[in-house]
Structures are given as C-alpha cells and as structure tokens.
C-alpha atoms as a PDB file:
ATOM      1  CA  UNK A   1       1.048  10.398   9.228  1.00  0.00           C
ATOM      2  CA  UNK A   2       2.193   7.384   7.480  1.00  0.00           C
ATOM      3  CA  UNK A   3       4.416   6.791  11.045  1.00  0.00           C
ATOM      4  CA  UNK A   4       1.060   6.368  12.746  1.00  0.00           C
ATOM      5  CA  UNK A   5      -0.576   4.021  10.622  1.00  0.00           C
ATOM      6  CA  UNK A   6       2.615   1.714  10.326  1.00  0.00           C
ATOM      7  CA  UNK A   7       2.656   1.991  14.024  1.00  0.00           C
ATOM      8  CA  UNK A   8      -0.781   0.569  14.932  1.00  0.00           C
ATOM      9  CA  UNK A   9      -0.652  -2.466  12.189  1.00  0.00           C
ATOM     10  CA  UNK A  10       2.289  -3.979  14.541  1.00  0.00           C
ATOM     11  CA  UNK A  11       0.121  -4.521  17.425  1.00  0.00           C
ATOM     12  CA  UNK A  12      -2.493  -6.998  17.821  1.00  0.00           C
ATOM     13  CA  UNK A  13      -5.072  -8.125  15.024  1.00  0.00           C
ATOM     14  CA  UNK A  14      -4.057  -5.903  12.765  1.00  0.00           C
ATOM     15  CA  UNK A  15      -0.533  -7.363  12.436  1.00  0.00           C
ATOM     16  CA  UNK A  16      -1.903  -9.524   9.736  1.00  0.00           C
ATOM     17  CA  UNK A  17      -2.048  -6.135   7.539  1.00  0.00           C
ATOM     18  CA  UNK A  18       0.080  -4.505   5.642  1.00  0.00           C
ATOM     19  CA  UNK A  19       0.554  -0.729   4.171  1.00  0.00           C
ATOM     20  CA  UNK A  20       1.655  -1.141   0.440  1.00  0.00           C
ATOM     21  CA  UNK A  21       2.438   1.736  -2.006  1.00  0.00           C
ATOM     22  CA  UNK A  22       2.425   1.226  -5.911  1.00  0.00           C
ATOM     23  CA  UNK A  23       4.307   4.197  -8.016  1.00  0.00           C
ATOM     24  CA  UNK A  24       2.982   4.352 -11.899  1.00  0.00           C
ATOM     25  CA  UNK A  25       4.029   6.632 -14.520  1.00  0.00           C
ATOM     26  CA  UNK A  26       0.797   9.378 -15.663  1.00  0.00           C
ATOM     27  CA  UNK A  27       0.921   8.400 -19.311  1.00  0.00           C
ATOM     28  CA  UNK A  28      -0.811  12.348 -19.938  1.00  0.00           C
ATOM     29  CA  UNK A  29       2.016  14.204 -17.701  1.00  0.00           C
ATOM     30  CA  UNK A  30       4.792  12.297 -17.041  1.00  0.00           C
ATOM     31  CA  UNK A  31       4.564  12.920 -13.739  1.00  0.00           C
ATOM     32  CA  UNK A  32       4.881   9.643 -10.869  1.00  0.00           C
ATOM     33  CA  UNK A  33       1.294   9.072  -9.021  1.00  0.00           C
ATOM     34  CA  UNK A  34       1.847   6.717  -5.492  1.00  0.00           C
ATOM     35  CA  UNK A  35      -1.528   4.527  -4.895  1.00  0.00           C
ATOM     36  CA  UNK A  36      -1.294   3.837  -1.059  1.00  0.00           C
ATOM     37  CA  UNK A  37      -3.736   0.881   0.984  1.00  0.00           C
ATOM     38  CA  UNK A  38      -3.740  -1.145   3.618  1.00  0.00           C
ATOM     39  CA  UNK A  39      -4.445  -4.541   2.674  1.00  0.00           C
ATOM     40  CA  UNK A  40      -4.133  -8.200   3.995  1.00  0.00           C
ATOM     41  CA  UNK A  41      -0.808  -9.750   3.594  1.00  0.00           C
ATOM     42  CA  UNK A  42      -2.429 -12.543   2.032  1.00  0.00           C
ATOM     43  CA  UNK A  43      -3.632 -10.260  -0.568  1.00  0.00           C
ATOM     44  CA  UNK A  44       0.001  -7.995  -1.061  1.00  0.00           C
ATOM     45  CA  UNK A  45       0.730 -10.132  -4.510  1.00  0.00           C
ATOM     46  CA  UNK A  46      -3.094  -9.206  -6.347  1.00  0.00           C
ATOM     47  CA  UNK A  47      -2.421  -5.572  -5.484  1.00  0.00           C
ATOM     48  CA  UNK A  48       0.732  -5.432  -7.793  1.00  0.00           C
ATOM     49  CA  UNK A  49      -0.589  -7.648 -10.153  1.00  0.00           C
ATOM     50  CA  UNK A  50      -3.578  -5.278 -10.936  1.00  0.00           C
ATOM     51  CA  UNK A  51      -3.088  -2.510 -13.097  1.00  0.00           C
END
C-alpha cells in the first residue's frame, strides 16, 4: 500500500508532497508506534519538531 501512495506523489501537483513516518517509543509498553502523513515538503521540519 505504501508503494501506491509513494507512487502517485511523483507525478504532477502532488510532487510538492511528501510521505513522512515518525517512530516514538510507548512510554506504557515499550513497544515502537510509527505515525505516518503526507504532508507538504515545506512543512517536513514542523512534523519532527512536534512531539
């Protein structure tokens, strides 16, 4: 699935998006959680940066 969605933000309009994934640590489990979106390249940086 992810193929697909990397596939169609390389053509057009939409090549001015990007598909980031953050990995954080569950503080309760211990366990890795992956937050996926789709975001403006412009806007990669403030999607780290936020907690």
């Amino acid at each position: 699935m992810a193929k697909k969605s990397v596939a169609t933000l390389k053509t057009g309009d939409s090549a001015s998006y990007t598909k980031v994934v953050k990995m954080t640590k569950n503080k309760r489990s211990g366990g890795l959680m992956f937050e996926e979106k789709i975001v403006n390249k412009e806007h990669v940086e403030d999607f780290f940066k936020k907690s």
